[in-house]
Structures are given as C-alpha cells and as structure tokens.
C-alpha atoms as a PDB file:
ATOM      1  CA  UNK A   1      21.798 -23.066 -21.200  1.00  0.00           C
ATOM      2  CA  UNK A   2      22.060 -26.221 -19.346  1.00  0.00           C
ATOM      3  CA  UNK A   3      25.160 -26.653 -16.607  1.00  0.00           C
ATOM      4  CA  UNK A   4      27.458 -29.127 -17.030  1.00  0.00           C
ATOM      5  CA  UNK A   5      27.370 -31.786 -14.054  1.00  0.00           C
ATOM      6  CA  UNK A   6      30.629 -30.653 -12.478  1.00  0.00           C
ATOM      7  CA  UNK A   7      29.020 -27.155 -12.276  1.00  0.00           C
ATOM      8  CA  UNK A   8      25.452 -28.560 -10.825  1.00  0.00           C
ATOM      9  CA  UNK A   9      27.644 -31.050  -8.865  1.00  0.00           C
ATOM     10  CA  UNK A  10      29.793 -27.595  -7.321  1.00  0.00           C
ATOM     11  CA  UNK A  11      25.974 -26.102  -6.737  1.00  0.00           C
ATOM     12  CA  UNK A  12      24.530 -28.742  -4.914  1.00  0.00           C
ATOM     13  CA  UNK A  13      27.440 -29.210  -2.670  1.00  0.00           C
ATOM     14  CA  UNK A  14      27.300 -25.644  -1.850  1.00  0.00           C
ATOM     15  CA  UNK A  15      23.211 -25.519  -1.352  1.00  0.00           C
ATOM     16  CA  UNK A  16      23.551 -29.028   1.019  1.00  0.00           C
ATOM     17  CA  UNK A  17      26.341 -27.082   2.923  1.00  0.00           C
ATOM     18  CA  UNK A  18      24.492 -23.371   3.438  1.00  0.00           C
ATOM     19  CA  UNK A  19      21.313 -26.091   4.725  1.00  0.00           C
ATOM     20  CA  UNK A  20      23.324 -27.645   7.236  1.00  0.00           C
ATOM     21  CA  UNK A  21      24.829 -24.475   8.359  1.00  0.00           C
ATOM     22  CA  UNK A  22      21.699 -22.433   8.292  1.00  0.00           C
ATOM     23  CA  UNK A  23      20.523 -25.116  10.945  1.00  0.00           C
ATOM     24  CA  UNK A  24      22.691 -23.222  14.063  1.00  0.00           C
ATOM     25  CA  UNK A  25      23.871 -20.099  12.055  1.00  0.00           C
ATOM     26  CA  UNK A  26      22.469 -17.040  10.954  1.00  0.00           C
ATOM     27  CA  UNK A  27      22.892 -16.575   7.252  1.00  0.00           C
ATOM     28  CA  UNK A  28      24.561 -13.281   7.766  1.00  0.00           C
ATOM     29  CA  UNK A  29      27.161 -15.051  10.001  1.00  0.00           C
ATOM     30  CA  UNK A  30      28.139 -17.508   7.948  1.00  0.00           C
ATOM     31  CA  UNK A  31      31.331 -16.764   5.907  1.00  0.00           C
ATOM     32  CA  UNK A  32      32.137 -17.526   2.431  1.00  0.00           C
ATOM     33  CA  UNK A  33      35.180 -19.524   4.073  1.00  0.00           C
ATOM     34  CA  UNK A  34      33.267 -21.732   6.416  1.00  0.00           C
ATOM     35  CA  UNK A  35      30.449 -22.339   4.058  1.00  0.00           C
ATOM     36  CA  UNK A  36      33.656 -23.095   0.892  1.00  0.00           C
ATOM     37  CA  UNK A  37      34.945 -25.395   3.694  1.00  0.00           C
ATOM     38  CA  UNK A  38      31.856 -27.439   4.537  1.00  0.00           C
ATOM     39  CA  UNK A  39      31.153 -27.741   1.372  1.00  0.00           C
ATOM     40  CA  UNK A  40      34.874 -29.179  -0.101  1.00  0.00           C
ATOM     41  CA  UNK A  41      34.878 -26.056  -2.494  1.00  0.00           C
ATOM     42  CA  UNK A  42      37.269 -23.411  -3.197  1.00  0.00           C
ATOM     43  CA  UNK A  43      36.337 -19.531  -2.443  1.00  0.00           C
ATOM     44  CA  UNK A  44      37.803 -18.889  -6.265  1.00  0.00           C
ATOM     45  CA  UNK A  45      34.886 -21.303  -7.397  1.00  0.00           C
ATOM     46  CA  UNK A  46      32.559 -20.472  -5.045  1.00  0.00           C
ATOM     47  CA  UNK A  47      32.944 -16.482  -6.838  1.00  0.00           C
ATOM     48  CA  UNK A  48      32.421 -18.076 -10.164  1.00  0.00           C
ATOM     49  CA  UNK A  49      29.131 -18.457  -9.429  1.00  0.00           C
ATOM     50  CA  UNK A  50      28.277 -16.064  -6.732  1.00  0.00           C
ATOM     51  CA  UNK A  51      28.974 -12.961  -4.858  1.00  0.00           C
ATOM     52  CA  UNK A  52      27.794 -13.992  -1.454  1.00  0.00           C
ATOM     53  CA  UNK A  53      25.677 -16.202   0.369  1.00  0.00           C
ATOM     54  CA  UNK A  54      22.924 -14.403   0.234  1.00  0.00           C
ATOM     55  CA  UNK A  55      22.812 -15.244  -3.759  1.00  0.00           C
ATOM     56  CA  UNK A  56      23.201 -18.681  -3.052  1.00  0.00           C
ATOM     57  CA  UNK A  57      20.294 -18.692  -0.792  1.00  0.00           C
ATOM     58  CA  UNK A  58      18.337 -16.444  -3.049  1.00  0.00           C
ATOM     59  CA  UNK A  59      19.479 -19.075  -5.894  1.00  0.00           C
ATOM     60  CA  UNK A  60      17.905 -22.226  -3.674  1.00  0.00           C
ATOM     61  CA  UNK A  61      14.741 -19.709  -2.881  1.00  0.00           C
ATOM     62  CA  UNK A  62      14.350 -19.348  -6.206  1.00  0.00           C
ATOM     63  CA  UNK A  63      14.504 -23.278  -7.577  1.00  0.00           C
ATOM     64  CA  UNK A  64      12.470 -24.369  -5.074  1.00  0.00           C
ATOM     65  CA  UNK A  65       9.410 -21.872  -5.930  1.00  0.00           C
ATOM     66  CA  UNK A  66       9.989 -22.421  -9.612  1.00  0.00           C
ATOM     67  CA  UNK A  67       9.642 -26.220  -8.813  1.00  0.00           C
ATOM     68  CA  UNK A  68       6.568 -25.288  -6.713  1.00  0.00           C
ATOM     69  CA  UNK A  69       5.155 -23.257  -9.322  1.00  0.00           C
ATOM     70  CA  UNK A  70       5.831 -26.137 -12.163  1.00  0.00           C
ATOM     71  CA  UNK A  71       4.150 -28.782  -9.908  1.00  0.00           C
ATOM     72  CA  UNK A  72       1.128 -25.920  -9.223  1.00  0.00           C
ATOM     73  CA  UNK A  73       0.396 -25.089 -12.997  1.00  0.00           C
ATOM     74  CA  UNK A  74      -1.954 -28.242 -13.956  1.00  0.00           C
ATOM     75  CA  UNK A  75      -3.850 -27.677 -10.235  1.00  0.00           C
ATOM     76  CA  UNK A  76      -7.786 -26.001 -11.081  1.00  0.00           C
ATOM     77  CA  UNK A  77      -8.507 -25.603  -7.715  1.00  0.00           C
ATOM     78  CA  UNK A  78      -7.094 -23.867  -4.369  1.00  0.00           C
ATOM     79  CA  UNK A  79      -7.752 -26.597  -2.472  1.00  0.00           C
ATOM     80  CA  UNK A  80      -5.684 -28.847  -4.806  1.00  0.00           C
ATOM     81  CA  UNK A  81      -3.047 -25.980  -4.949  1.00  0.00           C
ATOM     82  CA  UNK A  82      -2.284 -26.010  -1.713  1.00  0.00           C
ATOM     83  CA  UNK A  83      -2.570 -29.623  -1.123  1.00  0.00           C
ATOM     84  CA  UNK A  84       0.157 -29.364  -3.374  1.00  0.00           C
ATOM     85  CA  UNK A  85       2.446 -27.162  -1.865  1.00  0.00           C
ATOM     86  CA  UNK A  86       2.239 -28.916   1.327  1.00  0.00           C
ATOM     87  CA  UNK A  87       2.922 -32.021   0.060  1.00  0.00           C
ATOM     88  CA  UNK A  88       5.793 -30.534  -1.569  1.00  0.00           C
ATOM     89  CA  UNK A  89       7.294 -28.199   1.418  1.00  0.00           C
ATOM     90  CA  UNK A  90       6.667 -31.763   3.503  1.00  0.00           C
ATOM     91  CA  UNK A  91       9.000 -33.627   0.655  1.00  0.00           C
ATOM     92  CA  UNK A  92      11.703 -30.585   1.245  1.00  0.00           C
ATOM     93  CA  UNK A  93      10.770 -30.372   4.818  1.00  0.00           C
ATOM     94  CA  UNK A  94      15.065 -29.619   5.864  1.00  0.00           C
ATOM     95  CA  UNK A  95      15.209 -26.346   3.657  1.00  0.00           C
ATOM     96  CA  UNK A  96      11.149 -25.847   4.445  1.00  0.00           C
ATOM     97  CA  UNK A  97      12.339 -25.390   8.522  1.00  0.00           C
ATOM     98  CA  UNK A  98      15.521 -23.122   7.435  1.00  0.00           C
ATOM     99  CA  UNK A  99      13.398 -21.228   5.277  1.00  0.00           C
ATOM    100  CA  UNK A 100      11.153 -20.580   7.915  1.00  0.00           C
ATOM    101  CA  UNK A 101      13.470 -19.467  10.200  1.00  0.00           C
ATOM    102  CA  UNK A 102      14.306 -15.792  11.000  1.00  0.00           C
ATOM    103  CA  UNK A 103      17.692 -15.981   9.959  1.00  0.00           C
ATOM    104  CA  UNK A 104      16.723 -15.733   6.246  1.00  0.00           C
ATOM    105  CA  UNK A 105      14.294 -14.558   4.171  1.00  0.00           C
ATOM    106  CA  UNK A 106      11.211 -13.211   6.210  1.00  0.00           C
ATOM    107  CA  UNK A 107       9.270 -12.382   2.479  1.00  0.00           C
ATOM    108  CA  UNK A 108       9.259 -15.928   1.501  1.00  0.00           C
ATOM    109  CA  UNK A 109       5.443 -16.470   2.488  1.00  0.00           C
ATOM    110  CA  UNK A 110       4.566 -13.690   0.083  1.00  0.00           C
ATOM    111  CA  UNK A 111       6.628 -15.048  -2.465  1.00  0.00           C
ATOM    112  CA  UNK A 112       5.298 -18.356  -2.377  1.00  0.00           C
ATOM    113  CA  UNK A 113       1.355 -16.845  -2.616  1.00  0.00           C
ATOM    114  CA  UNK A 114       2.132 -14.773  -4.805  1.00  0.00           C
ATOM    115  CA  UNK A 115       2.866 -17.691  -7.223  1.00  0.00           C
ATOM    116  CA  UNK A 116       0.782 -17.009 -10.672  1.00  0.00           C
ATOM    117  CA  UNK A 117      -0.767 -21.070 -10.180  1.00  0.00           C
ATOM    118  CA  UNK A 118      -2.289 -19.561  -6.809  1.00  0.00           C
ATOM    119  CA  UNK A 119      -2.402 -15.849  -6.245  1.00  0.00           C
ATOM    120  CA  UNK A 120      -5.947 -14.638  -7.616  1.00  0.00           C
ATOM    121  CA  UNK A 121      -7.246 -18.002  -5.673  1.00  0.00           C
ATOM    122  CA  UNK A 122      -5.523 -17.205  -2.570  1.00  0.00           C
ATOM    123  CA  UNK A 123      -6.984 -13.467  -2.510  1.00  0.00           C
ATOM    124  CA  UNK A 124     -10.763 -13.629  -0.530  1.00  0.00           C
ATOM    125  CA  UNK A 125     -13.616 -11.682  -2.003  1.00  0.00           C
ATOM    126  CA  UNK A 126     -13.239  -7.794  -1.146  1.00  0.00           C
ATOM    127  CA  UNK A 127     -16.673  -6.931  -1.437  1.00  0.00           C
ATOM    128  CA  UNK A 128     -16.582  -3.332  -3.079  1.00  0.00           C
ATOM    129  CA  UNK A 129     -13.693  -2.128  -1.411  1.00  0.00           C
ATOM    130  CA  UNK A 130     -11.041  -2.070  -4.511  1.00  0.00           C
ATOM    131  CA  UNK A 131      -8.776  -0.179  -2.554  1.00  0.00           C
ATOM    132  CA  UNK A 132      -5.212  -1.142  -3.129  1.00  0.00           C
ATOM    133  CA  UNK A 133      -3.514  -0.699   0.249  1.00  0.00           C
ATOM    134  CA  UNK A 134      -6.419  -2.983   1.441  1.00  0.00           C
ATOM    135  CA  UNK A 135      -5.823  -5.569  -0.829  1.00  0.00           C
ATOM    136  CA  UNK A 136      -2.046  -5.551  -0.079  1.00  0.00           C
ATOM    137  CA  UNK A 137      -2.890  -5.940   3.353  1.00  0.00           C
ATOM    138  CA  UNK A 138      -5.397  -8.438   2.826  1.00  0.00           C
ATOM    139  CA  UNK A 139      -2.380 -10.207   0.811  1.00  0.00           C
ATOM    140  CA  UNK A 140      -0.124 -10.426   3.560  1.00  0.00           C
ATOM    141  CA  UNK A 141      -2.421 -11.056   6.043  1.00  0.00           C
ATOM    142  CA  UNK A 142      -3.500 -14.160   4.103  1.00  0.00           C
ATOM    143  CA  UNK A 143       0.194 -15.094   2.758  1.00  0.00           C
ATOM    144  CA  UNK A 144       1.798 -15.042   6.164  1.00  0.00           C
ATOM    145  CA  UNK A 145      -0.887 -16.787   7.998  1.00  0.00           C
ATOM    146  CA  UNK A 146      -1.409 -19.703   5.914  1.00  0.00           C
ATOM    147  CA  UNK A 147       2.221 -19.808   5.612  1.00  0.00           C
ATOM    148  CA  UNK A 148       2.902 -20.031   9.408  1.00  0.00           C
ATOM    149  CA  UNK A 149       0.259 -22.587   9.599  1.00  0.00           C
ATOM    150  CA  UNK A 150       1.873 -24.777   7.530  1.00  0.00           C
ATOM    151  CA  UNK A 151       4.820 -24.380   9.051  1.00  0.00           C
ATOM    152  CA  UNK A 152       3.416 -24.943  12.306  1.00  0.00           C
ATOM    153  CA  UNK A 153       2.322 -28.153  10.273  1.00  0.00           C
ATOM    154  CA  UNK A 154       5.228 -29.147   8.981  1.00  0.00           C
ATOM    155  CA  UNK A 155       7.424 -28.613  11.980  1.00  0.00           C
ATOM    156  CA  UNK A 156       5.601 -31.358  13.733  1.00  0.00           C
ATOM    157  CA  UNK A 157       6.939 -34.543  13.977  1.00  0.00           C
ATOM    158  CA  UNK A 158       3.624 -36.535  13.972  1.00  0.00           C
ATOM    159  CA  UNK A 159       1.341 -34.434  11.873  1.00  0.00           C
ATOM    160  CA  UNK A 160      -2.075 -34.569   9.979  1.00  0.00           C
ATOM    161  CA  UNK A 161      -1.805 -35.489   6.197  1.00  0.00           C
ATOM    162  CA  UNK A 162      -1.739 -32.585   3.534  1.00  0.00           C
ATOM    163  CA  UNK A 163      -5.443 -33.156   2.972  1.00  0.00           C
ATOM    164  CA  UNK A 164      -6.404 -32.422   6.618  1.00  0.00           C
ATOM    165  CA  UNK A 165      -4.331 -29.352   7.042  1.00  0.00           C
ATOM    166  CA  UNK A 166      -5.554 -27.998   3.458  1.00  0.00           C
ATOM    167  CA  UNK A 167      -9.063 -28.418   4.620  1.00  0.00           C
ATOM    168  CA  UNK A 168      -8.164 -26.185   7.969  1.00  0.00           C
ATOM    169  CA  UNK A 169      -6.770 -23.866   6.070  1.00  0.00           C
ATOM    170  CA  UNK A 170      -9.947 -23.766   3.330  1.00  0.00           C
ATOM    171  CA  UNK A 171     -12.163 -23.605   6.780  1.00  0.00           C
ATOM    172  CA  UNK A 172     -10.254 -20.895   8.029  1.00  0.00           C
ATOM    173  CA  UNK A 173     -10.661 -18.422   4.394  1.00  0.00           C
ATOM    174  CA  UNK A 174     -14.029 -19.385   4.672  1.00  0.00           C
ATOM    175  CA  UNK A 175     -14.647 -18.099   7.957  1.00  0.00           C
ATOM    176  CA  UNK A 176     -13.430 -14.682   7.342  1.00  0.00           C
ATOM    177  CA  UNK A 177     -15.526 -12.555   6.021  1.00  0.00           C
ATOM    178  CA  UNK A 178     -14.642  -8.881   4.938  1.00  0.00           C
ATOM    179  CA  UNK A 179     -17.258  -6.262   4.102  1.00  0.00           C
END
C-alpha cells in the first residue's frame, strides 16, 4: 500500500535526522527524544511507525539495498554490478560513511553481496571443495573486503571513478586463487 505524503514526509524527516545524528553518536545512544527533536516530530508519531531506532535504521538499511538491488537487476555482468553499486553508494555517499561506521550495522557488507543481482557472481570458483563452512567463509571474506575497499574508496575526497576502482577490485578476485 502506498504512504500518504504526510506519512513519507514524517519518514524522511526522521531518516535525515538519525543521518545527521549517527555522524557523532552511536546509534545505541541516541534517544527516541533527541532523534523526535531533531527531527520536528512527536515521540507519539515517531511509535506509529516504529519501536526504536534501531527499526528506523533497519528501515533506511533496507530501502537503500532494495534500491541497490532494483538498479542491479538489468546488470549481466559483475563488473557492471559493481560498477553499479559504487556509483550508487558514491550518489548516497552521507548514509554510505554512517553505514560504514561501527556504530551500526557491522553485517551490512554481507547484506549488500548477498544481493540475488550479485551473489553467485561475487562467489570465486571453489575448485572441488563444496564444503559449506568454506564457502561461508569464502563469502565473508569476499563480502567484507570488497566492501571495505569501497569504502576506503568512497571515503576519499578526491577519488578514482567507479570504473577504476571496479577494475581493482575485478584484479584483486582474479588474483586469488583457491584450490
């Protein structure tokens, strides 16, 4: 069902506010008051649509790798994939650099490779090992690596176009070889 705009207007006041906080708090230390305040929002509407702040965070999480994953489902290749998530984490580069940061979610890498439009492309060839622990690993090795690269990337104020730091990244996976 769609939202009316005074409901996505409430939303987006609240996201903008939890960004700008999340920028010199921890999101466990910011409180429903202070984020209601920033924000020009009652705590009664704020509980209309959420039980915490960690939902609204896990709500913004959320839009931003469905929007990922929209952009990602015409791409054929993992090159062009990723091209396309950097250029889009670069567009969102604010929330990109809170994301990153300790103070909330430390699975978002995974999430974001695990994306459908990416995941069997992100995994490298396992030889004959079909071991499932080793995959899992290889996974997360893959999935936080990239991902930290990227950020390293994006954090950069002068920075090498999405096409250079793909093509690192596609060196990289190419360079590791597991037997």
């Amino acid at each position: 069902m769609k939202e009316n705009q005074r409901i996505m207007l409430t939303k987006k006041l609240l996201k903008e506010a939890l960004i700008k906080m999340l920028q010199t708090t921890s999101l466990d230390k910011i409180s429903i008051s202070a984020l209601c305040e920033n924000a020009g929002i009652n705590r009664s509407t704020f509980y209309k649509y959420y039980g915490s702040q960690y939902d609204l965070f896990e709500e913004m999480e959320n839009d931003m790798l469905e929007r990922i994953q929209e952009e990602l489902s015409e791409r054929a290749s993992l090159k062009e994939s990723l091209i396309q998530i950097c250029r889009f984490l670069e567009n969102k580069r604010e929330f990109t650099l809170t994301l990153t940061n300790y103070n909330t979610d430390r699975q978002f890498p995974q999430k974001l490779f695990q994306l459908q439009a990416i995941k069997e492309q992100m995994m490298l060839e396992t030889g004959s090992n079909t071991d499932p622990a080793f995959k899992s690993y290889t996974a997360t090795f893959l999935s936080f690596g990239f991902f930290f690269l990227i950020f390293d990337w994006i954090s950069k104020e002068k920075r090498e176009t999405a096409e250079e730091i793909v093509e690192v990244i596609v060196k990289i996976k190419k360079s590791i070889h597991i037997e």
